[in-house]
C-alpha atoms as a PDB file:
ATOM      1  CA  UNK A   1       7.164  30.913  18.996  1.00  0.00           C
ATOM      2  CA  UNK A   2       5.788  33.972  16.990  1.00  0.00           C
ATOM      3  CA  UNK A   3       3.223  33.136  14.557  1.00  0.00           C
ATOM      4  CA  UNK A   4       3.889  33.272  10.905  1.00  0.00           C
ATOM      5  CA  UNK A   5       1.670  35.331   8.613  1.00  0.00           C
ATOM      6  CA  UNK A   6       2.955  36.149   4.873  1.00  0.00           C
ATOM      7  CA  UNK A   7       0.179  37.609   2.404  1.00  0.00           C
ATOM      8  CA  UNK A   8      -0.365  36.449  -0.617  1.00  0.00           C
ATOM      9  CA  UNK A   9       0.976  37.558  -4.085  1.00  0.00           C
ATOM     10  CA  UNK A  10       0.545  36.093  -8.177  1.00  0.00           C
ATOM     11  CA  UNK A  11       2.603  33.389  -7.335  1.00  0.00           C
ATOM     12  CA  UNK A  12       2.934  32.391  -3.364  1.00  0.00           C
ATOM     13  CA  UNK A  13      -0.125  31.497  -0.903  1.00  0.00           C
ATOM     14  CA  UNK A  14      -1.045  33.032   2.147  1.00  0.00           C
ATOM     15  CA  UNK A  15       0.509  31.308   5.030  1.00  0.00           C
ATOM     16  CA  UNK A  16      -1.125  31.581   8.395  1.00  0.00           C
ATOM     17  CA  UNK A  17       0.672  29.553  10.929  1.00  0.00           C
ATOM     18  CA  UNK A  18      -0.924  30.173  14.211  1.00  0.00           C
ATOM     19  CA  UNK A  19       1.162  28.272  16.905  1.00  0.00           C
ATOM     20  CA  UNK A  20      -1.401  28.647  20.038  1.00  0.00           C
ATOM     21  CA  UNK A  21      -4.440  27.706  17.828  1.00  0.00           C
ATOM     22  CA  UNK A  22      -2.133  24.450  16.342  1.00  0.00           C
ATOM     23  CA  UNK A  23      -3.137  25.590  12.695  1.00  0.00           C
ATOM     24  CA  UNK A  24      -1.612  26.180   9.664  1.00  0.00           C
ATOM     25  CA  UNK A  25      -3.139  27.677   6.759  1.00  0.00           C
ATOM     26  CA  UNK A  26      -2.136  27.940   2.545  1.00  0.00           C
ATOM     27  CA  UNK A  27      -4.084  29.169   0.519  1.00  0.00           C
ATOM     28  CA  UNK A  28      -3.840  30.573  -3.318  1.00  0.00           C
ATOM     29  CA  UNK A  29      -1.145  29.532  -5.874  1.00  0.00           C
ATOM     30  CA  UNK A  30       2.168  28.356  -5.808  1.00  0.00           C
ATOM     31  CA  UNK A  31       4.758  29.106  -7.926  1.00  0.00           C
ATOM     32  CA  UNK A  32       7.520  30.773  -6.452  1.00  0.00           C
ATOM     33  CA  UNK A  33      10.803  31.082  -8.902  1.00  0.00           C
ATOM     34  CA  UNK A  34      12.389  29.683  -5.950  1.00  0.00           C
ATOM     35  CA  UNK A  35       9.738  27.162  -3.835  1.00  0.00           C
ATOM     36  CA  UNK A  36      12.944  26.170  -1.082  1.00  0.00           C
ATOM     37  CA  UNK A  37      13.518  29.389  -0.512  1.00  0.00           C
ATOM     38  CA  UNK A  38      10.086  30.533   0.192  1.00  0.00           C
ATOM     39  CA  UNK A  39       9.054  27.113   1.799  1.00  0.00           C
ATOM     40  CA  UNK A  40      12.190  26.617   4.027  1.00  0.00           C
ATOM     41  CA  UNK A  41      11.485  29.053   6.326  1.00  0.00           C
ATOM     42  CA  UNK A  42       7.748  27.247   6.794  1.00  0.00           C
ATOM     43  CA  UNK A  43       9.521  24.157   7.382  1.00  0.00           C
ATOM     44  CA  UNK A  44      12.048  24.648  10.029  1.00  0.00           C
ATOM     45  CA  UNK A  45       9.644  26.301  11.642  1.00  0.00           C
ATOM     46  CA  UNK A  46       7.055  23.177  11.466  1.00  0.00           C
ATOM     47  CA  UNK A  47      10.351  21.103  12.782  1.00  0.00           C
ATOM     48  CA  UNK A  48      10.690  23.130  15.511  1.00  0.00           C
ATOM     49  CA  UNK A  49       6.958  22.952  16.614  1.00  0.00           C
ATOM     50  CA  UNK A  50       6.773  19.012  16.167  1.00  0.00           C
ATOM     51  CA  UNK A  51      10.050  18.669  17.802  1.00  0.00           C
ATOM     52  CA  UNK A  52       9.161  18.614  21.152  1.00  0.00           C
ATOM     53  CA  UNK A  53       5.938  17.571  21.985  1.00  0.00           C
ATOM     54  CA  UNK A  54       5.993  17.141  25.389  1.00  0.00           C
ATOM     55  CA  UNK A  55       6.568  20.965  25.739  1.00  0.00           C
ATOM     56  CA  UNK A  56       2.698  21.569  24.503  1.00  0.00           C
ATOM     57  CA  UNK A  57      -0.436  20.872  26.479  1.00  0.00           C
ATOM     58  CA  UNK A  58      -2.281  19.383  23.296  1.00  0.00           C
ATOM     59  CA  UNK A  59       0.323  17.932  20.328  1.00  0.00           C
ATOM     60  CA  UNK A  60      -2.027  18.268  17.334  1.00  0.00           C
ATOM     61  CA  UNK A  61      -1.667  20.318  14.502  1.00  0.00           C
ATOM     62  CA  UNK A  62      -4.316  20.836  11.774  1.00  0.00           C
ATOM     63  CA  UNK A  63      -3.116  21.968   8.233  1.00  0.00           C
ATOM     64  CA  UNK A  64      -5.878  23.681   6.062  1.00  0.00           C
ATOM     65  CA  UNK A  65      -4.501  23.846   2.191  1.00  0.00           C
ATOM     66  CA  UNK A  66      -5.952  25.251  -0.168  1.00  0.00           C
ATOM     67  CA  UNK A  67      -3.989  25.724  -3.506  1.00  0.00           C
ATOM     68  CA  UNK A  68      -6.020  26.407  -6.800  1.00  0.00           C
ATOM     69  CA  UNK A  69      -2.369  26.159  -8.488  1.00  0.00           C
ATOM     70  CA  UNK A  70       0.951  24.529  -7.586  1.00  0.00           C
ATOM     71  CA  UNK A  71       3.643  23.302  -9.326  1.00  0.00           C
ATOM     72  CA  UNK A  72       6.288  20.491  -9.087  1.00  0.00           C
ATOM     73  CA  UNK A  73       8.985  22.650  -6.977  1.00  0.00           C
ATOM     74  CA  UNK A  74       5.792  23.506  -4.885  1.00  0.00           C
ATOM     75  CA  UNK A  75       5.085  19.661  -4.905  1.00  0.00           C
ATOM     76  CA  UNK A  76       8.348  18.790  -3.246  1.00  0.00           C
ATOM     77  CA  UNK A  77       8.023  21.237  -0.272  1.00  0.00           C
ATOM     78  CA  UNK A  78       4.587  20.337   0.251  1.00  0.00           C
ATOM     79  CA  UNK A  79       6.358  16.777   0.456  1.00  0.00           C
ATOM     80  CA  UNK A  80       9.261  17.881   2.820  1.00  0.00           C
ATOM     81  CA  UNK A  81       6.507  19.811   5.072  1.00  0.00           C
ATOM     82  CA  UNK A  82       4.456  16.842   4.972  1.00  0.00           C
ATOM     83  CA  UNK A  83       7.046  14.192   6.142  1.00  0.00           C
ATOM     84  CA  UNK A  84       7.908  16.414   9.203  1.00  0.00           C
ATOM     85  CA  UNK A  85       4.521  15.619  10.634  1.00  0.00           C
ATOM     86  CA  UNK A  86       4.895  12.057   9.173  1.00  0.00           C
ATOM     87  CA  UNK A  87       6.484  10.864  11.737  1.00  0.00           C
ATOM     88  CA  UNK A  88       3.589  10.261  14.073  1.00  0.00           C
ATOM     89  CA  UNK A  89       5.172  13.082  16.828  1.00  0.00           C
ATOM     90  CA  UNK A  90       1.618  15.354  16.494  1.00  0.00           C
ATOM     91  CA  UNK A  91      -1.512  14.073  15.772  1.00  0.00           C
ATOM     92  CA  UNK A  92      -1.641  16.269  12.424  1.00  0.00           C
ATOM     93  CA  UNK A  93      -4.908  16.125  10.397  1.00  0.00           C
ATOM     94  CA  UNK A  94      -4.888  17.887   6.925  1.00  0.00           C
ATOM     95  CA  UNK A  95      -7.720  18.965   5.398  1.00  0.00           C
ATOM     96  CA  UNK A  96      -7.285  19.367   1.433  1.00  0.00           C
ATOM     97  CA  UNK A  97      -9.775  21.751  -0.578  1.00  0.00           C
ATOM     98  CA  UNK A  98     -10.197  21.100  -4.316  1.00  0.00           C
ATOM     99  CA  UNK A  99     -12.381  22.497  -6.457  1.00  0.00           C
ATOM    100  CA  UNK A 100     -14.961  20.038  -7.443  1.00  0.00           C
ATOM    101  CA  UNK A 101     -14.035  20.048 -10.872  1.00  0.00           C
ATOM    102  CA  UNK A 102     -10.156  19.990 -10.662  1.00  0.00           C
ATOM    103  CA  UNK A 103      -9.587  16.298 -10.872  1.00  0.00           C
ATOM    104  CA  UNK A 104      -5.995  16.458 -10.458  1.00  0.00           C
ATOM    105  CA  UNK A 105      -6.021  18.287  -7.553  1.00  0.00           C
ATOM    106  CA  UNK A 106      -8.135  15.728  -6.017  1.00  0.00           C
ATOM    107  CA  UNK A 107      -6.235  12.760  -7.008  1.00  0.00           C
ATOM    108  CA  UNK A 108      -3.264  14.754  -5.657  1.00  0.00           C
ATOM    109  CA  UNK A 109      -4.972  14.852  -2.045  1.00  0.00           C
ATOM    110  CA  UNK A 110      -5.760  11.209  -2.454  1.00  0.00           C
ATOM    111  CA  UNK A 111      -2.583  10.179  -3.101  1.00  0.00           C
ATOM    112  CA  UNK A 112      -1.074  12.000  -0.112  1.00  0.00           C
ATOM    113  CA  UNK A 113      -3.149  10.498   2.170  1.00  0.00           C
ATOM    114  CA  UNK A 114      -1.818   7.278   0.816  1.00  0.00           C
ATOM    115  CA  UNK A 115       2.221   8.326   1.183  1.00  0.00           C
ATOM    116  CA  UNK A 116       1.451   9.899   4.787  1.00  0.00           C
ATOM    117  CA  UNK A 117      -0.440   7.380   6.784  1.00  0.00           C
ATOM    118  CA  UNK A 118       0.093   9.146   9.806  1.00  0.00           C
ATOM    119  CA  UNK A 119      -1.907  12.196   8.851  1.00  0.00           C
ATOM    120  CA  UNK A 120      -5.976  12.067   9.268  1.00  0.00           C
ATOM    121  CA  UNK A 121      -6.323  13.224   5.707  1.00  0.00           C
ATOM    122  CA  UNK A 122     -10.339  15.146   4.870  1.00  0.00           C
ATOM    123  CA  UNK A 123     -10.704  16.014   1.092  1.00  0.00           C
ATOM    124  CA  UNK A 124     -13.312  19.076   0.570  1.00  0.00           C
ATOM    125  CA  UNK A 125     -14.390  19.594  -3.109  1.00  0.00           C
ATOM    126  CA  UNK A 126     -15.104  22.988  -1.565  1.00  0.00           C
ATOM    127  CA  UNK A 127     -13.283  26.701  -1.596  1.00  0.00           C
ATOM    128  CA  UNK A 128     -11.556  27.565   2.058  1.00  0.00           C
ATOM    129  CA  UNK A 129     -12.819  30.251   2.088  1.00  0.00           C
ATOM    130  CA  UNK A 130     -16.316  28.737   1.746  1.00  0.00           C
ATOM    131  CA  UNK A 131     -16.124  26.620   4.231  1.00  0.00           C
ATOM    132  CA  UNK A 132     -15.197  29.032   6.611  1.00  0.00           C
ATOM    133  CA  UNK A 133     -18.063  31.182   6.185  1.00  0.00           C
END
């Protein structure tokens, strides 16, 4: 599979979804005027890497998002990509950055950690981009 990298813009994250490194990366805001459309694309190609395992040496996946904005259209595909690594196929661990003073955001990350059991969920009250440095 090629990997998928789309830039950034005012209302869509950067997507990094590096297939031989088993990462996927959003980061920014999201508020597409049409979330499936930009998001669908994502997802199929999530289904396809989860689908079958046994074709790669390690099944893991870890998921870095970090969205300073999203809204509820945004908040249903981040549901849909979610529940494709639900199922338990990967070992998928999802590491949530919030910044420390966005409460929502950090219920938000709590909260899917409850409705996706199968995903090792790590909150960061941190940037990304900080942590990465």
């Amino acid at each position: 599979m090629n990997n998928i990298s789309i830039p950034a813009t005012s209302c869509t994250p950067e997507v990094e979804f590096d297939f031989d490194g088993r990462t996927l990366s959003l980061a920014g805001e999201s508020y597409p005027e049409n979330a499936a459309a930009f998001y669908r694309p994502l997802i199929t190609a999530l289904e396809s890497f989860v689908a079958p395992p046994s074709l790669h040496a390690d099944p893991s996946l870890t998921l870095h998002v970090a969205l300073s904005y999203f809204n509820s259209s945004s908040t249903k595909m981040l549901f849909s990509l979610l529940s494709a690594l639900n199922s338990g196929a990967v070992a998928a661990t999802l590491h949530w950055y919030y910044d420390p003073e966005d409460d929502i955001s950090e219920e938000f990350g709590q909260e899917l950690s409850l409705d996706f059991p199968a995903i090792a969920f790590h909150l960061h009250a941190e940037s990304y981009y900080d942590e990465l440095r």
